[in-house]
PDB file of N, CA and C in Angstrom:
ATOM      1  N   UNK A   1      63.484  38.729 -40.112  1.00  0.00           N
ATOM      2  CA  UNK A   1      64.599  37.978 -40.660  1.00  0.00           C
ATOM      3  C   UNK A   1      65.257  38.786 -41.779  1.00  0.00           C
ATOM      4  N   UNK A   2      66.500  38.780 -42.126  1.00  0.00           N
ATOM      5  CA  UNK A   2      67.606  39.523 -43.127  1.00  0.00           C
ATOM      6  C   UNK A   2      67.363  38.466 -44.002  1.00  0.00           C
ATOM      7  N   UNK A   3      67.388  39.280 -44.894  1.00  0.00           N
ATOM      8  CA  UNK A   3      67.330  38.914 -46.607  1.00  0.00           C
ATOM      9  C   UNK A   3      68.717  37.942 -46.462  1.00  0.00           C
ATOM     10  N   UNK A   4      68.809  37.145 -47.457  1.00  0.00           N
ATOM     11  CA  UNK A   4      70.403  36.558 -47.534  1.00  0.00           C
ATOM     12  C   UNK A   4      70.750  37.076 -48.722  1.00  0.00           C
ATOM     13  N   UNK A   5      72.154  36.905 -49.113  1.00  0.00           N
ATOM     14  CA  UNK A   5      72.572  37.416 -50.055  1.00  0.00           C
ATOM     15  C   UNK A   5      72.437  37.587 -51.353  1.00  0.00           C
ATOM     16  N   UNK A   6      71.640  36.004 -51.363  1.00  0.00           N
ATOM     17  CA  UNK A   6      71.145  35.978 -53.167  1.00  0.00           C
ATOM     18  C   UNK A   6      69.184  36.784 -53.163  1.00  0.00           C
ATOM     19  N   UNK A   7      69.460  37.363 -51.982  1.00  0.00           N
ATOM     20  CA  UNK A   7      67.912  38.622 -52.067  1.00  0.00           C
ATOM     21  C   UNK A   7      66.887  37.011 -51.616  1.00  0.00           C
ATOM     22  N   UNK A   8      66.747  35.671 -51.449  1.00  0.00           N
ATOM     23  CA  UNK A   8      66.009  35.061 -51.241  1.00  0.00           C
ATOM     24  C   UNK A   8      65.805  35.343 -49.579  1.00  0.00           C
ATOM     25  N   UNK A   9      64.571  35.244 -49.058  1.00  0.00           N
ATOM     26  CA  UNK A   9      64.058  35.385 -47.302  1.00  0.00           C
ATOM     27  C   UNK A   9      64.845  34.002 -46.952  1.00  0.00           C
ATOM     28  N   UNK A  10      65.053  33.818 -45.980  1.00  0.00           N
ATOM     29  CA  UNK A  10      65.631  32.749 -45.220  1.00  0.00           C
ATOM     30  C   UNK A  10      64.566  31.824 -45.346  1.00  0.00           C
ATOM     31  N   UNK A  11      63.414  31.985 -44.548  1.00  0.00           N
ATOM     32  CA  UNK A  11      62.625  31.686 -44.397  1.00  0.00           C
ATOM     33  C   UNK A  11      61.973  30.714 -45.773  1.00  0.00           C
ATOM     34  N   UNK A  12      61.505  31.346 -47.091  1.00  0.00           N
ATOM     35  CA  UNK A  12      61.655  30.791 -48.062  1.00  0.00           C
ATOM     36  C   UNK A  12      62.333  30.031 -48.402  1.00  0.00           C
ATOM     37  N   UNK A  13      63.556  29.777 -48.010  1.00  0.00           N
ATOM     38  CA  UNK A  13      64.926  29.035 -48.747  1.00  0.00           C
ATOM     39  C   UNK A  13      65.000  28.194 -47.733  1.00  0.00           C
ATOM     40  N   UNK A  14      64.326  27.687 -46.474  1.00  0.00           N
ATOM     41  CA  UNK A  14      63.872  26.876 -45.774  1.00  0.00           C
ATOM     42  C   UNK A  14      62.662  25.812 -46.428  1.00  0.00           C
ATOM     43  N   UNK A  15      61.698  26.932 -46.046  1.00  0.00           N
ATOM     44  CA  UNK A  15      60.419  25.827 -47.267  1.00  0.00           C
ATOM     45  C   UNK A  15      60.694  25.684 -48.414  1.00  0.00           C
ATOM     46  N   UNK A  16      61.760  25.677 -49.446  1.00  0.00           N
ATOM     47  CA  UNK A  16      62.208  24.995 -50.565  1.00  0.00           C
ATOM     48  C   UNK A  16      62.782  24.147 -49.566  1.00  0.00           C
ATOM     49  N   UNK A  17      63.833  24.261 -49.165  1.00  0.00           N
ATOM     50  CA  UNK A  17      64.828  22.835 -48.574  1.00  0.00           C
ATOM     51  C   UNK A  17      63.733  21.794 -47.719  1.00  0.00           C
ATOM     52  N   UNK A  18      62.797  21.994 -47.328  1.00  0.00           N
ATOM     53  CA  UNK A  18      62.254  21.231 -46.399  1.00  0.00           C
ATOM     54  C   UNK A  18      60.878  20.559 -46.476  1.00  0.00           C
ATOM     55  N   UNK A  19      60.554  21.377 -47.532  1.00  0.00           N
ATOM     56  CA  UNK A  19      58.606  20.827 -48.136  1.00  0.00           C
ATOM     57  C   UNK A  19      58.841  21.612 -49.904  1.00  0.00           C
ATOM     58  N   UNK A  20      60.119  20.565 -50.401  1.00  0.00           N
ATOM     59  CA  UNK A  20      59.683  20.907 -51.671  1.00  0.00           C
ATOM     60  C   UNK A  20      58.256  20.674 -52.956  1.00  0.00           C
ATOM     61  N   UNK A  21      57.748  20.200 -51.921  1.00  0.00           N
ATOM     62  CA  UNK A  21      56.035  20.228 -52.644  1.00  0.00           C
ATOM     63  C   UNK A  21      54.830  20.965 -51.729  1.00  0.00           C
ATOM     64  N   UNK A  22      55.507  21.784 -51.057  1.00  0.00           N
ATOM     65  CA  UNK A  22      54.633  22.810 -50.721  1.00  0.00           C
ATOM     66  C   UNK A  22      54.268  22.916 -49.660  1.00  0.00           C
ATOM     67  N   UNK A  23      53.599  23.776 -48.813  1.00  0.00           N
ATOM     68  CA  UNK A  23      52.335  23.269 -47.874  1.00  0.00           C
ATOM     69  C   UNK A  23      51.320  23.292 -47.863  1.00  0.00           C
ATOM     70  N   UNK A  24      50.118  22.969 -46.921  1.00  0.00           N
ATOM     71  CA  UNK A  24      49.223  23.390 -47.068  1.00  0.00           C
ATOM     72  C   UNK A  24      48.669  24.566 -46.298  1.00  0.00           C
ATOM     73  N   UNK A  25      47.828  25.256 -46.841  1.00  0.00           N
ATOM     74  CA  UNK A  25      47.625  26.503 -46.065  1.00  0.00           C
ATOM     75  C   UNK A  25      45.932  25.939 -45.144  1.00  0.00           C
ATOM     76  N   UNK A  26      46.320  26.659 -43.937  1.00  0.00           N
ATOM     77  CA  UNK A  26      45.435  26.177 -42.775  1.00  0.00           C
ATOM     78  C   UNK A  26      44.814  27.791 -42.200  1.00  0.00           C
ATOM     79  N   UNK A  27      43.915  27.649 -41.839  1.00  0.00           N
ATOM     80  CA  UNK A  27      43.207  29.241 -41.318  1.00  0.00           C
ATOM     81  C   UNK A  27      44.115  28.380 -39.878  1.00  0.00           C
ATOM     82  N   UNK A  28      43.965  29.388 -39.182  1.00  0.00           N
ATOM     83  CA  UNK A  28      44.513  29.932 -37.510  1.00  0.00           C
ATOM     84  C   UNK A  28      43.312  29.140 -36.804  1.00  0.00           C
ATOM     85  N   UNK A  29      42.311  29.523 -37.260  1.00  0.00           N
ATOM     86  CA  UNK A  29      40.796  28.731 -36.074  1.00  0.00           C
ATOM     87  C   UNK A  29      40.656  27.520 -36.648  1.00  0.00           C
ATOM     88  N   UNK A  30      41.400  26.360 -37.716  1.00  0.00           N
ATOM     89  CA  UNK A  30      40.916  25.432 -37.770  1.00  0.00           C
ATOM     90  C   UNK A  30      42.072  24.787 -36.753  1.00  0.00           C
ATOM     91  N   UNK A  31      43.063  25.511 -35.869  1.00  0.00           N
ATOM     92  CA  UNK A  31      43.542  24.363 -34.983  1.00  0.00           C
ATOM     93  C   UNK A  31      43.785  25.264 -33.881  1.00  0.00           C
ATOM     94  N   UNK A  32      43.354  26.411 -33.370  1.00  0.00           N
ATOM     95  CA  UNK A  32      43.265  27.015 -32.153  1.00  0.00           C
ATOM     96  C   UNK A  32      42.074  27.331 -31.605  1.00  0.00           C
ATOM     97  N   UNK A  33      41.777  27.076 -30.956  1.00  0.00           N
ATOM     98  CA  UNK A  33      40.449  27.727 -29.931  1.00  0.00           C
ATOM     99  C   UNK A  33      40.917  28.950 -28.961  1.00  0.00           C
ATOM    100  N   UNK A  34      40.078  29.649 -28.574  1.00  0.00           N
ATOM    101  CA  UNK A  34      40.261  30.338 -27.312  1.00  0.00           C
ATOM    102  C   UNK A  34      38.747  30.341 -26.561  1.00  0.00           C
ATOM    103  N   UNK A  35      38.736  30.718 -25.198  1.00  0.00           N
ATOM    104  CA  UNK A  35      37.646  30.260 -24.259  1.00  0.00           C
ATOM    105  C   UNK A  35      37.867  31.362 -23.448  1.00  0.00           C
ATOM    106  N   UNK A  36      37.441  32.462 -23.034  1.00  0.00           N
ATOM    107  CA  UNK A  36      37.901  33.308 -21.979  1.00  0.00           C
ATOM    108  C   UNK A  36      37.472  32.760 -20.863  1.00  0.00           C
ATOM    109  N   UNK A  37      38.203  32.675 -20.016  1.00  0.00           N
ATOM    110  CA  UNK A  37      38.479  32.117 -18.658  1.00  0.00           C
ATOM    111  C   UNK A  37      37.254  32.565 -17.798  1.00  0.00           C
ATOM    112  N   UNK A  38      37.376  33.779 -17.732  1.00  0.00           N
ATOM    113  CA  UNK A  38      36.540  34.682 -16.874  1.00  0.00           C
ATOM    114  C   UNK A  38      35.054  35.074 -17.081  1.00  0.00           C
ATOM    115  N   UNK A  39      34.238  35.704 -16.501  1.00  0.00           N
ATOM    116  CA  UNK A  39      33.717  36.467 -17.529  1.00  0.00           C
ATOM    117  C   UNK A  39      34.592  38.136 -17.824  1.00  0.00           C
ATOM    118  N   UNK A  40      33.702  38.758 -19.017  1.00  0.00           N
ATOM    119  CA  UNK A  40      34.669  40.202 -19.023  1.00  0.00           C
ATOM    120  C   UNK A  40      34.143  40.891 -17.784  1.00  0.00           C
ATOM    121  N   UNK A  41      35.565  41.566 -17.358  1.00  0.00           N
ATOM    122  CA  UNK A  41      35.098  42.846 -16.237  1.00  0.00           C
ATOM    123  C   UNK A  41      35.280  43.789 -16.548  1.00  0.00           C
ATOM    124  N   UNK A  42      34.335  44.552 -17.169  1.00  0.00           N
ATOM    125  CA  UNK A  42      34.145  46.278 -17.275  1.00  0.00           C
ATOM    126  C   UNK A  42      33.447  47.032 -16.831  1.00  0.00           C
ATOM    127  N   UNK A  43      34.210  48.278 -16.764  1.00  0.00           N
ATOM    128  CA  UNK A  43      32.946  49.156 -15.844  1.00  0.00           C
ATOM    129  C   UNK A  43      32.469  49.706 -16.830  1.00  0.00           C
ATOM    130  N   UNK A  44      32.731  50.227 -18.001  1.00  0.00           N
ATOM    131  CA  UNK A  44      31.824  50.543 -19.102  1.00  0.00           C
ATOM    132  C   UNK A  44      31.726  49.845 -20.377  1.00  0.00           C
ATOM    133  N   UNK A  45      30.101  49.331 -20.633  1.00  0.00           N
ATOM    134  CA  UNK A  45      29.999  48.731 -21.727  1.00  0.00           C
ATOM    135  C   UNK A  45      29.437  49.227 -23.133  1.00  0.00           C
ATOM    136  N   UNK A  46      29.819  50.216 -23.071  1.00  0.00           N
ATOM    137  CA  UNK A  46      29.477  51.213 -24.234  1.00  0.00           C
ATOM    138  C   UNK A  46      30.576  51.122 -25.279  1.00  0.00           C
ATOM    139  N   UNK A  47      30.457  50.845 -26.356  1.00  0.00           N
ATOM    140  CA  UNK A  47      31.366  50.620 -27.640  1.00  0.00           C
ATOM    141  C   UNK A  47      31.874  52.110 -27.988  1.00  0.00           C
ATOM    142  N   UNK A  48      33.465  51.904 -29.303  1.00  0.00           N
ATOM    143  CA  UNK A  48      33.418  53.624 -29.516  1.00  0.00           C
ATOM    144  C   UNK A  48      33.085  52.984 -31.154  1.00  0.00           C
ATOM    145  N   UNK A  49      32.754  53.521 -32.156  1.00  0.00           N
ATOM    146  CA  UNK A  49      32.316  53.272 -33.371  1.00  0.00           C
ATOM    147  C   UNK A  49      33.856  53.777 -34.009  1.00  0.00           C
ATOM    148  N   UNK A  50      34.477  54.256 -33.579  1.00  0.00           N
ATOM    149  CA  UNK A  50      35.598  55.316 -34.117  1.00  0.00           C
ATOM    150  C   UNK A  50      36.594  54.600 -34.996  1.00  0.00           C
ATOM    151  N   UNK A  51      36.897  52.952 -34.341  1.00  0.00           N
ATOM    152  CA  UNK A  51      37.969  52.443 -34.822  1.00  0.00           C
ATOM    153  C   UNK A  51      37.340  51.539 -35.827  1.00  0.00           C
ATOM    154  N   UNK A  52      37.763  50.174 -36.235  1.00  0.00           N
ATOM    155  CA  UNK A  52      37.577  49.097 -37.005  1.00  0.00           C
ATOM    156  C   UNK A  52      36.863  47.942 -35.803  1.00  0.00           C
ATOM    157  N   UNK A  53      37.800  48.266 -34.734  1.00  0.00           N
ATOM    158  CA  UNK A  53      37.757  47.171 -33.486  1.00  0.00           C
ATOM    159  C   UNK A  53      36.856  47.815 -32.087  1.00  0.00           C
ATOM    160  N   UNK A  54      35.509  48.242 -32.153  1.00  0.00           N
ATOM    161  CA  UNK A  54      35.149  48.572 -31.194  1.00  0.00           C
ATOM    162  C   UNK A  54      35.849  48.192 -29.492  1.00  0.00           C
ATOM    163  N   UNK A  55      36.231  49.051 -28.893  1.00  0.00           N
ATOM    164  CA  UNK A  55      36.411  48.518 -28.050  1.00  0.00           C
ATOM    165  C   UNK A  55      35.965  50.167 -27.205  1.00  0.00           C
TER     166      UNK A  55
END
């Protein structure tokens, strides 16, 4: 999103106009689940240590 002119985010100048007492902040897993469908299919299950995110 573009800045607006008075340098405020849009976005911001939304949540003032629309929840001028705030929100509340929610983690992501207290209202999404995920379930993998499948099981995983790989042909190799050997990790690489290299990254942050073994894969």
């Amino acid at each position: 999103m573009k800045q607006t002119q008075n340098d405020t985010h849009p976005l911001e100048s939304l949540l003032q106009q629309d929840c001028p007492n705030g929100v509340e902040f929610k983690e992501l897993r207290e209202f999404l689940q995920y379930k993998q469908p499948t099981k995983h299919i790989a042909k190799d299950t050997s990790c690489c240590d290299e990254y942050e995110m073994p894969v």
